[in-house]
N, C-alpha and C. Protein backbone atom coordinates (compact mmCIF):
# COMPACT_ATOMS: atom_id res chain seq x y z
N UNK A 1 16.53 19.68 18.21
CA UNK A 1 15.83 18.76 19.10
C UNK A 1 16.19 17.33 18.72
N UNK A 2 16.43 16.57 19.22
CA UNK A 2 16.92 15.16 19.23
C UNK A 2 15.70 14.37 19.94
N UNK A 3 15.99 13.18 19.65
CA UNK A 3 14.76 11.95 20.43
C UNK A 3 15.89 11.92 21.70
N UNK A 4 15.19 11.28 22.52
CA UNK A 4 15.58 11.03 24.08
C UNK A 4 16.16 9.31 23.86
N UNK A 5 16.98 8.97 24.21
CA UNK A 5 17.71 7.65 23.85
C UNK A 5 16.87 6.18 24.55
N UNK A 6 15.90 6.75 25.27
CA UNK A 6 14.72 6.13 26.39
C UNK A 6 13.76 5.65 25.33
N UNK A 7 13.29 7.01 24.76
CA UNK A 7 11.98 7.07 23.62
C UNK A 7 12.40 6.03 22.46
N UNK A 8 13.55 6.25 22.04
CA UNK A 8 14.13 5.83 20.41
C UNK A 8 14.02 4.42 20.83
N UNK A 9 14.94 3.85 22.12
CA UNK A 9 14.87 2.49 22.25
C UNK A 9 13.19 1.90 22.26
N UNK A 10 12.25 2.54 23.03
CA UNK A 10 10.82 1.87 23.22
C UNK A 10 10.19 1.96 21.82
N UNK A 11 10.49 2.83 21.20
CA UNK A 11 9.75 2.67 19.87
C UNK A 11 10.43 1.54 18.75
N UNK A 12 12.04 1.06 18.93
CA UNK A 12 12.35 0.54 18.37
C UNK A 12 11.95 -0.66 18.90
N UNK A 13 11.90 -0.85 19.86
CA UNK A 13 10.69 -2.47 20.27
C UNK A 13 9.18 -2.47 19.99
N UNK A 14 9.05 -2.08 19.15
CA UNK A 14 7.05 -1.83 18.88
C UNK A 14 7.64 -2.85 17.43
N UNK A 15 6.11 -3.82 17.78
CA UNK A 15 6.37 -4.75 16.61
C UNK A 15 6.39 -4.06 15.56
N UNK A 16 7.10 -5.22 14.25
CA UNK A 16 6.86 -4.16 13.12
C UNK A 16 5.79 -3.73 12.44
N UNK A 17 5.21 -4.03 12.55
CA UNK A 17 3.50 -3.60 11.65
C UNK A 17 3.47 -2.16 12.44
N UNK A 18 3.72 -1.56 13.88
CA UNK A 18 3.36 -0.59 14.60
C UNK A 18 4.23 0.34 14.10
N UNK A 19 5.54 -0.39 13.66
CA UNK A 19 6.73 0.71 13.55
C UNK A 19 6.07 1.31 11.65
N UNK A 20 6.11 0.04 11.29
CA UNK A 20 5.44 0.69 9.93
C UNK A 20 4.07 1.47 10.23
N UNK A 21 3.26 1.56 10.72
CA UNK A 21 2.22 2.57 10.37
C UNK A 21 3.03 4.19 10.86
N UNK A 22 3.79 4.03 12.41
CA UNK A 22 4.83 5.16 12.93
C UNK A 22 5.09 6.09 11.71
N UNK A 23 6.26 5.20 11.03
CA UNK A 23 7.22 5.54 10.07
C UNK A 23 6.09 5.89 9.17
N UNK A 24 4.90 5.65 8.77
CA UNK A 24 4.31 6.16 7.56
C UNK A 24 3.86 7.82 7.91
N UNK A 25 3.11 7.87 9.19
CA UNK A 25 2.46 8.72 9.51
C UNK A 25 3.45 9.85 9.83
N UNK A 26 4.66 9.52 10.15
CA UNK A 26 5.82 10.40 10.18
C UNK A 26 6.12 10.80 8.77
N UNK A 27 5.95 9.87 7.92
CA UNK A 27 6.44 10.77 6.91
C UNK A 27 5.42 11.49 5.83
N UNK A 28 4.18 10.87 6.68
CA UNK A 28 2.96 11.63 6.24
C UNK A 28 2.86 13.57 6.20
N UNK A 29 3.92 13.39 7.63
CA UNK A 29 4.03 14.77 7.96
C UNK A 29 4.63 15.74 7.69
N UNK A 30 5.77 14.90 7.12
CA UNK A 30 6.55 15.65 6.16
C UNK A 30 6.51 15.94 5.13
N UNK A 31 5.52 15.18 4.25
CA UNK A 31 5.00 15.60 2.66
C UNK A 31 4.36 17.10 2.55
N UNK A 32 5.23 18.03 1.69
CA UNK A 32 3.89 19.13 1.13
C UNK A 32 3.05 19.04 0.84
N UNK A 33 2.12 19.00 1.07
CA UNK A 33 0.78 19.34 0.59
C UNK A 33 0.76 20.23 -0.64
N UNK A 34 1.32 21.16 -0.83
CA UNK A 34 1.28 22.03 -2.07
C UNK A 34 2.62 21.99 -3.39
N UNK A 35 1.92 20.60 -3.62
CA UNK A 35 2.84 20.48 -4.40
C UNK A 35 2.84 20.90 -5.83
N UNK A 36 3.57 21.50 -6.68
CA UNK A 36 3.44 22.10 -7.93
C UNK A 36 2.57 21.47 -9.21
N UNK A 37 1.57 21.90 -9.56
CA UNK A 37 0.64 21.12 -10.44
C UNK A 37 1.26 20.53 -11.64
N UNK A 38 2.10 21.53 -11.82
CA UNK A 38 2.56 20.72 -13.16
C UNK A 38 3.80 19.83 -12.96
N UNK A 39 4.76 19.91 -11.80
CA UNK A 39 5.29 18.54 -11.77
C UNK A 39 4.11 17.12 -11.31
N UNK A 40 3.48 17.52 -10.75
CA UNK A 40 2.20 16.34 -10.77
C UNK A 40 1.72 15.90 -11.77
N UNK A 41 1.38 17.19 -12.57
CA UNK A 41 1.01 16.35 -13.74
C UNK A 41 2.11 15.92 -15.13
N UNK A 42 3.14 16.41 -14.76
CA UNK A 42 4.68 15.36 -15.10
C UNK A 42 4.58 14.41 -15.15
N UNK A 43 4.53 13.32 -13.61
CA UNK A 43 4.49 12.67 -13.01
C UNK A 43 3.39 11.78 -13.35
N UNK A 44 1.82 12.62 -13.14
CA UNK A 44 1.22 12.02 -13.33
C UNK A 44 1.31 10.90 -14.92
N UNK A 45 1.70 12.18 -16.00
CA UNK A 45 1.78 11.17 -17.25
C UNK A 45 3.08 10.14 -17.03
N UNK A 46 3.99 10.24 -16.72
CA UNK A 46 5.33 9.23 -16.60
C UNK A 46 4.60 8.30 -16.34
N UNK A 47 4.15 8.36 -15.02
CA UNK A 47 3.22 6.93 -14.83
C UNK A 47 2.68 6.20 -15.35
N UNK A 48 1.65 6.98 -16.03
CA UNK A 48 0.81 6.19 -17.64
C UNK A 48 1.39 5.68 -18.55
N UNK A 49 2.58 6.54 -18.74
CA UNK A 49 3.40 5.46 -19.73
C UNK A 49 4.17 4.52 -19.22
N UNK A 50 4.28 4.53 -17.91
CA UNK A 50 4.92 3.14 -17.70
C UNK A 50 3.92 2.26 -17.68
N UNK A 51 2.80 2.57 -17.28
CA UNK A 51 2.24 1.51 -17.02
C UNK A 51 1.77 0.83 -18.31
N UNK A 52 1.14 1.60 -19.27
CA UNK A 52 1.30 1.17 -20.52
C UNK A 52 2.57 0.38 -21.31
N UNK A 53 3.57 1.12 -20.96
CA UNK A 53 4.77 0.05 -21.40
C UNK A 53 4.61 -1.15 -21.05
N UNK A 54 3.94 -1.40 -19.54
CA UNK A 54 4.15 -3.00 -18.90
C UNK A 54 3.12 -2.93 -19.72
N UNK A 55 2.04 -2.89 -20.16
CA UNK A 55 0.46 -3.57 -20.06
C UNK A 55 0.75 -3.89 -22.07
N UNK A 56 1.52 -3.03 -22.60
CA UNK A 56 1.61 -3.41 -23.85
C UNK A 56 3.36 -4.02 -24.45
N UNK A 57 3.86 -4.66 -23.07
CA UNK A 57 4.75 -5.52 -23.23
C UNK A 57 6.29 -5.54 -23.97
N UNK A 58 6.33 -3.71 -23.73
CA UNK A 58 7.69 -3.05 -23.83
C UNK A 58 8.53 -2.98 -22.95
N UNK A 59 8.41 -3.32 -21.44
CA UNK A 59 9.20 -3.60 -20.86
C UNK A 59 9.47 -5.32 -19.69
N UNK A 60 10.54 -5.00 -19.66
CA UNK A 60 10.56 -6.04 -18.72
C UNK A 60 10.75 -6.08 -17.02
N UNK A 61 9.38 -6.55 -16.54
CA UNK A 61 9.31 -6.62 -15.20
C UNK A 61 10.96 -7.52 -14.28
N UNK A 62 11.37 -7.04 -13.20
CA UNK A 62 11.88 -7.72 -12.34
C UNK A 62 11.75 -7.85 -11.10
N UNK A 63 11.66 -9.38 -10.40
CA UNK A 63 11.14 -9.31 -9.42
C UNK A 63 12.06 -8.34 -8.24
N UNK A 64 11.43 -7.48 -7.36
CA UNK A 64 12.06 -7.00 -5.90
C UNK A 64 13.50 -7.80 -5.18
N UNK A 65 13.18 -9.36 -5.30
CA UNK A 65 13.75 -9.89 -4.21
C UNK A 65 15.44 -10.45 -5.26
N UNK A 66 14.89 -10.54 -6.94
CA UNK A 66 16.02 -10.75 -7.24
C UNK A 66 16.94 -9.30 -7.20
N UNK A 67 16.54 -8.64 -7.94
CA UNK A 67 17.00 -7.12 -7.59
C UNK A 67 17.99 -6.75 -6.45
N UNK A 68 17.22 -7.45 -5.20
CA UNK A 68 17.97 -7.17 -3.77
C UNK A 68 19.17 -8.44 -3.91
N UNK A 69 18.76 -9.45 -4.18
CA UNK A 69 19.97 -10.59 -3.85
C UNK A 69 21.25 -9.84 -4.85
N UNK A 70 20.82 -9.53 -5.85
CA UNK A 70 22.09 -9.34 -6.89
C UNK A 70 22.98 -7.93 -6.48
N UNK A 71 22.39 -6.98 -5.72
CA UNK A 71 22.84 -5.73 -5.24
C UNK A 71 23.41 -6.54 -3.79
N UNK A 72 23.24 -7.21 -3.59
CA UNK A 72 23.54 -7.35 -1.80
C UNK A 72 24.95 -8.50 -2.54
N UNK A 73 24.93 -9.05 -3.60
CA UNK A 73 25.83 -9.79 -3.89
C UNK A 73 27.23 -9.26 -4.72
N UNK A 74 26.44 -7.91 -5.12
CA UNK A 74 27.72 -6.67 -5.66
C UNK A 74 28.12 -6.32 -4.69
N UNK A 75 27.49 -5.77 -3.70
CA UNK A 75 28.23 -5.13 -2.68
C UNK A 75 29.38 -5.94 -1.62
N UNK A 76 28.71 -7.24 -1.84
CA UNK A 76 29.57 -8.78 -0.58
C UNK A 76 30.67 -8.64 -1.73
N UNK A 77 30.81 -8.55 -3.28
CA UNK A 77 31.59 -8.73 -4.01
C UNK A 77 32.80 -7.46 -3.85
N UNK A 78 32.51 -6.56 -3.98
CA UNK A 78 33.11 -5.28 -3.71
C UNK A 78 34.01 -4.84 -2.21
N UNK A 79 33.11 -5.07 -1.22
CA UNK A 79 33.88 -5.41 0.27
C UNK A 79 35.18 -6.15 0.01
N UNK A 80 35.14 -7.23 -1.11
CA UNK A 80 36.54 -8.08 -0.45
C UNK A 80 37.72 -7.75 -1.66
């Protein structure tokens, strides 16, 4: 089953705040629900220790936006 090329265009004009809740609830739908307890609780501890790493100052935070400039500036680098 495919989207209809009618549908895809009207949804791709829905402001973005609309397209983001879309896109969430779509992929709301796709999450298992039954997910294996003990990779959760894997997961769950990884977490704790990261967060502990930040909160007791073993790692170092970086911001999102530098992250993106320096990858978008490897890749402009790499193209030529």
């Amino acid at each position: 089953m495919s989207i209809k090329p009618e549908l895809r265009r009207e949804l791709l004009t829905l402001p973005a705040e609309e397209r983001q809740q879309l896109a969430d609830e779509l992929y709301e739908s796709l999450v298992d629900e039954s997910l294996d307890p003990e990779w959760e609780r894997a997961w769950s501890d990884e977490i704790a220790q990261r967060v502990k790493d930040v909160a007791d100052g073993r790692v170092e935070l970086v911001d999102a936006d530098d992250v993106h400039s320096e990858l978008r500036a490897e890749l402009s680098d790499a193209r030529r």
